[in-house]
C-alpha atoms as a PDB file:
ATOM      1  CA  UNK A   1      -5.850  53.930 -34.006  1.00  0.00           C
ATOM      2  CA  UNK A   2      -6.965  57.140 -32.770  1.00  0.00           C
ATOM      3  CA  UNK A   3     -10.311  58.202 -30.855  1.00  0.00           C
ATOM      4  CA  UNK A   4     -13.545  58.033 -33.126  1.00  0.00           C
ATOM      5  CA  UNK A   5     -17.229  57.550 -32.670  1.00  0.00           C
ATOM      6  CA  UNK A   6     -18.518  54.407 -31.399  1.00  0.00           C
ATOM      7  CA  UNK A   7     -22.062  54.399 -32.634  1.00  0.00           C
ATOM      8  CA  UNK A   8     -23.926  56.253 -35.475  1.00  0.00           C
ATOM      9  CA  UNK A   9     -25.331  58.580 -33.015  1.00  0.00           C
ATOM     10  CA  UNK A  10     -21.927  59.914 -31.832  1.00  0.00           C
ATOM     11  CA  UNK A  11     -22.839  59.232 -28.280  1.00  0.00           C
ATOM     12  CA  UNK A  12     -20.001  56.920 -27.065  1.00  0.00           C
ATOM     13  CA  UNK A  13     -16.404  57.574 -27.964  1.00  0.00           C
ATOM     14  CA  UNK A  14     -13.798  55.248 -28.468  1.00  0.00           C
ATOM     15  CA  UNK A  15     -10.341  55.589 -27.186  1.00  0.00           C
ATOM     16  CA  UNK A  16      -7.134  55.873 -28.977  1.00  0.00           C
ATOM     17  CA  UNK A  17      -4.670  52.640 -28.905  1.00  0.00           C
ATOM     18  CA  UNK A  18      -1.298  50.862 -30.253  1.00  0.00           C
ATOM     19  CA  UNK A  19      -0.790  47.494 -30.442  1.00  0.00           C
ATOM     20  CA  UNK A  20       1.981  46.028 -31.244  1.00  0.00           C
ATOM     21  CA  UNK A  21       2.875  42.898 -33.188  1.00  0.00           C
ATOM     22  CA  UNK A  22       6.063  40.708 -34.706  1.00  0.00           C
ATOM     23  CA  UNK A  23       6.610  37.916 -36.597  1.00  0.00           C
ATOM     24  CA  UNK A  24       9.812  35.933 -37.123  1.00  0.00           C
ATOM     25  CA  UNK A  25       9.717  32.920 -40.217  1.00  0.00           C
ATOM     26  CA  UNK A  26      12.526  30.453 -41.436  1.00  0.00           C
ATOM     27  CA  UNK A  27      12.491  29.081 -44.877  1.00  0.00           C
ATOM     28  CA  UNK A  28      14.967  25.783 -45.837  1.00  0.00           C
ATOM     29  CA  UNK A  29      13.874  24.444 -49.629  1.00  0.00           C
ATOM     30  CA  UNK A  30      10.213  23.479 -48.948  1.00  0.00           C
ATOM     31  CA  UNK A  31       9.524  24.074 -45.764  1.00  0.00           C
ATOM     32  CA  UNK A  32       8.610  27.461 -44.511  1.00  0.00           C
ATOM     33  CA  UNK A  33       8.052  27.234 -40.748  1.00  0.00           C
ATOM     34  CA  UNK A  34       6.372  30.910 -39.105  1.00  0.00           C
ATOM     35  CA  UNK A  35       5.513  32.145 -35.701  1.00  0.00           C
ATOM     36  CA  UNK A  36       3.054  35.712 -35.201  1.00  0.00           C
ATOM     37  CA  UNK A  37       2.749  37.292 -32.418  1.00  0.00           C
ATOM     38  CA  UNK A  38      -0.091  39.641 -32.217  1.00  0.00           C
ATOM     39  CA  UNK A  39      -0.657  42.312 -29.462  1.00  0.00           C
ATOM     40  CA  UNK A  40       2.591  41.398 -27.595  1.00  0.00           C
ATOM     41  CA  UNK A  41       2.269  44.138 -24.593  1.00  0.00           C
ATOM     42  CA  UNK A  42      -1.814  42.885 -24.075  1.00  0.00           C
ATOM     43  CA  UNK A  43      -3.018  46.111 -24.799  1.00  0.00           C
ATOM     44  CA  UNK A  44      -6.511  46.662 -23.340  1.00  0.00           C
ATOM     45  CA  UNK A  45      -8.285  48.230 -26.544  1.00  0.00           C
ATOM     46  CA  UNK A  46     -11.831  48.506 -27.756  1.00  0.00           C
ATOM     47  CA  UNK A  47     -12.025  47.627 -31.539  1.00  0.00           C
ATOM     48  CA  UNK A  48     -15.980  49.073 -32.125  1.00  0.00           C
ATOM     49  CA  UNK A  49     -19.121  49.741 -30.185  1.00  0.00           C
ATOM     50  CA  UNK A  50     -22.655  50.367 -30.320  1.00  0.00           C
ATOM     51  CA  UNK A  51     -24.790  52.516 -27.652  1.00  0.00           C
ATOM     52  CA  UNK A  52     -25.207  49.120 -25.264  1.00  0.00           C
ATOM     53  CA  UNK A  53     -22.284  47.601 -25.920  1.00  0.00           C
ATOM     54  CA  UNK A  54     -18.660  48.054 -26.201  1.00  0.00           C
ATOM     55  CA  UNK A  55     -16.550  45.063 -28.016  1.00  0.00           C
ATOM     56  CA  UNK A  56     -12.861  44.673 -26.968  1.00  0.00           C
ATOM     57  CA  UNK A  57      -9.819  43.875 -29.054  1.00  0.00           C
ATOM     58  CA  UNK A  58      -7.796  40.179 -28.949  1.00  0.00           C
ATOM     59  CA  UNK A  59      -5.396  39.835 -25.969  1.00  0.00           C
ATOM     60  CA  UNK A  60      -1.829  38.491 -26.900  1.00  0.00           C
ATOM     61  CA  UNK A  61      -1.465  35.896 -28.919  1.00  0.00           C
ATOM     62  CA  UNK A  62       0.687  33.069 -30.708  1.00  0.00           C
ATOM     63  CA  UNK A  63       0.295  31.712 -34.841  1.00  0.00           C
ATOM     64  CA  UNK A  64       2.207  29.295 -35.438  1.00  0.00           C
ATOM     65  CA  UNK A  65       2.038  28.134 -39.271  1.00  0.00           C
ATOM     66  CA  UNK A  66       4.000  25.686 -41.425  1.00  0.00           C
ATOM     67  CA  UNK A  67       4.085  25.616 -45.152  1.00  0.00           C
ATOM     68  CA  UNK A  68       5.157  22.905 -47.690  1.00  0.00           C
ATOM     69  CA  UNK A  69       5.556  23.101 -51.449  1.00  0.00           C
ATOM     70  CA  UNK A  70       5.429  20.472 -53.294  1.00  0.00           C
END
């Protein structure tokens, strides 16, 4: 994401940032078994913002998900 406005008023300005994330599934007949990992370096980033506050971004995190057809 690169730098943009924070507020409609243009007075605070946001700073670029790059996450990065992965995710890594297995699949055996049914089952469908999936781990995501989201912001994996903990990138300090500020997803929006008004002209009192500023709202960060997630830190690093873990999904884990399983799936079953039936």
């Amino acid at each position: 994401m690169g730098d943009r406005q924070g507020d409609l008023e243009n007075d605070l300005t946001l700073p670029s940032y790059v996450t990065t994330d992965a995710a890594v599934y297995y699949r055996a007949n049914k089952l469908q078994l999936g781990l995501n990992f989201k912001n994996i370096f903990d990138t300090v980033y500020y997803q929006s913002g008004d002209t009192s506050l500023v709202y960060p971004g997630d830190p690093f995190s873990v999904e884990a998900t399983v799936k079953y057809q039936f």
